[in-house]
C-alpha atoms as a PDB file:
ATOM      1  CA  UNK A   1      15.676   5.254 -31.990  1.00  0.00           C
ATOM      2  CA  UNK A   2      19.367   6.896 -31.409  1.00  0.00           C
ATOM      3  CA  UNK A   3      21.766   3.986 -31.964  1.00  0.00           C
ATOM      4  CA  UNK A   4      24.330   3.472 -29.027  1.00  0.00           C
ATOM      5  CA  UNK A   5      27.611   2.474 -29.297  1.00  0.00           C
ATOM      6  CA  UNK A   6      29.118  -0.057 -27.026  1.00  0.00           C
ATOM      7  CA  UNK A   7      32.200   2.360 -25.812  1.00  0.00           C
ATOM      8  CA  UNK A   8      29.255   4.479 -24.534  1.00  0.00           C
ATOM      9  CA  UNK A   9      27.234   1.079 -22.925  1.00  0.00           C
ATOM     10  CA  UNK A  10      30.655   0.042 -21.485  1.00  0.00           C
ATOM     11  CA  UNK A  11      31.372   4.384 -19.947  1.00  0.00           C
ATOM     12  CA  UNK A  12      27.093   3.937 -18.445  1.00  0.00           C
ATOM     13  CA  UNK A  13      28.045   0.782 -16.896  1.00  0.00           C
ATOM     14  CA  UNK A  14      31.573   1.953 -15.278  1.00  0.00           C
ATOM     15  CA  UNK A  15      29.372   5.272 -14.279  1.00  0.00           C
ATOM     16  CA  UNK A  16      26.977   2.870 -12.383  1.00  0.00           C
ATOM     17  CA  UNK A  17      29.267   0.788 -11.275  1.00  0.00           C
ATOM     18  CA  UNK A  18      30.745   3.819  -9.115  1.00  0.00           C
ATOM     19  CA  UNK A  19      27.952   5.128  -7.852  1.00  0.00           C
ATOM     20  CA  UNK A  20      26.876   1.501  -6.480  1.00  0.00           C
ATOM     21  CA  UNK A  21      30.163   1.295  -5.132  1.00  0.00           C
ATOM     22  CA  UNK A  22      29.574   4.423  -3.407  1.00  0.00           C
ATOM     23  CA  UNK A  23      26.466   3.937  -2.187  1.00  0.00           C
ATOM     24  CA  UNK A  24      27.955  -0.009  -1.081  1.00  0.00           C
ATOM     25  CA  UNK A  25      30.468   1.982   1.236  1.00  0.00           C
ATOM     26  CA  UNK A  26      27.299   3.323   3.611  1.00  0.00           C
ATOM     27  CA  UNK A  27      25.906  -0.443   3.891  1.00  0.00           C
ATOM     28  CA  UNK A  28      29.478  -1.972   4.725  1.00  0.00           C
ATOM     29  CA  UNK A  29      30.744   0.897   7.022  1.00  0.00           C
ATOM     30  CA  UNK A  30      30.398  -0.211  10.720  1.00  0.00           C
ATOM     31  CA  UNK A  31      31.892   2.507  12.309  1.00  0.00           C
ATOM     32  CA  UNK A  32      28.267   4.245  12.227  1.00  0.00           C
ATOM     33  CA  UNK A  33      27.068   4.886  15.412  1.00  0.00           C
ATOM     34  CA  UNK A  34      24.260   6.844  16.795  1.00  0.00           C
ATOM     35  CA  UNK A  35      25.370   9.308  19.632  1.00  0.00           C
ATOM     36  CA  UNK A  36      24.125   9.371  23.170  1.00  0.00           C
ATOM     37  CA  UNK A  37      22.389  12.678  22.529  1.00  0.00           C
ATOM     38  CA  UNK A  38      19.990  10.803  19.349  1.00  0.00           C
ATOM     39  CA  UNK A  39      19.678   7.268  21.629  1.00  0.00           C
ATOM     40  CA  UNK A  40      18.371   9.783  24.774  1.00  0.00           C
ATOM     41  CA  UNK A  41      15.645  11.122  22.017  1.00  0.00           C
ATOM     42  CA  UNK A  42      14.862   7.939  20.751  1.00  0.00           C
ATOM     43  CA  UNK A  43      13.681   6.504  24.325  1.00  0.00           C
ATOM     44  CA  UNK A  44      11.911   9.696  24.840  1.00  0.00           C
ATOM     45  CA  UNK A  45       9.917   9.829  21.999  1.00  0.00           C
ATOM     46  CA  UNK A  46       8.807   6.321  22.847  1.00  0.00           C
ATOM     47  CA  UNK A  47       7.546   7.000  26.268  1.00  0.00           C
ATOM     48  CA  UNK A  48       5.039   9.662  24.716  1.00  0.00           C
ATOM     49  CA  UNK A  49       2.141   8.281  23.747  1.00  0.00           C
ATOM     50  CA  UNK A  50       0.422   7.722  20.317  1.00  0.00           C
ATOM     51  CA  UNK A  51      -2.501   9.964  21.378  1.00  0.00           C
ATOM     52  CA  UNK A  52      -0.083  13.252  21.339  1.00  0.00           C
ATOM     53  CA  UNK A  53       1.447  12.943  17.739  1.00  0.00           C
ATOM     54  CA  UNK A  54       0.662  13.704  15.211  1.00  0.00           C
ATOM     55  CA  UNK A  55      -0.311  12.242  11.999  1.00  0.00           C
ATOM     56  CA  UNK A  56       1.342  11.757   8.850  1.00  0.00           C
ATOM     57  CA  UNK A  57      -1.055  13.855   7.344  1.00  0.00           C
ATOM     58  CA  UNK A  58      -0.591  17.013   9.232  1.00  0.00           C
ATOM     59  CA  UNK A  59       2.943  16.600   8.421  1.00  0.00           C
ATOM     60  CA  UNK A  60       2.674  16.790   4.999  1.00  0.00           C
ATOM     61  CA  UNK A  61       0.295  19.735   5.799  1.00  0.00           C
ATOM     62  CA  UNK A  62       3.014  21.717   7.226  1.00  0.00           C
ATOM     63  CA  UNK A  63       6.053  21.109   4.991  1.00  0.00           C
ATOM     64  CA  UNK A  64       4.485  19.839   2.022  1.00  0.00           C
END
């Protein structure tokens, strides 16, 4: 096993203590909105019906 100092424990922890902060400003910011164009999709997509989309499957088919 390497051995690890704990100046380089203490810079890892620091490191992931910025990128949780980071990722904390996303879940705290309420200025996200979705715009009128994406909220008109959304109630379109859920008047079509199941029987005309397709499956998760064919998805992955496609792009995967």
């Amino acid at each position: 096993m390497n051995e690890v100092t704990l100046e380089e424990i203490h810079e890892d922890l620091l490191s992931i203590k910025n990128y949780l902060n980071k990722i904390m400003v996303y879940f705290e910011e309420d200025e996200f909105e979705l715009s009128d164009e994406i909220k008109k999709r959304i109630i379109e997509s859920r008047k079509m019906p199941m029987s005309q989309m397709i499956t998760q499957e064919e998805v992955e088919k496609e792009f995967l």
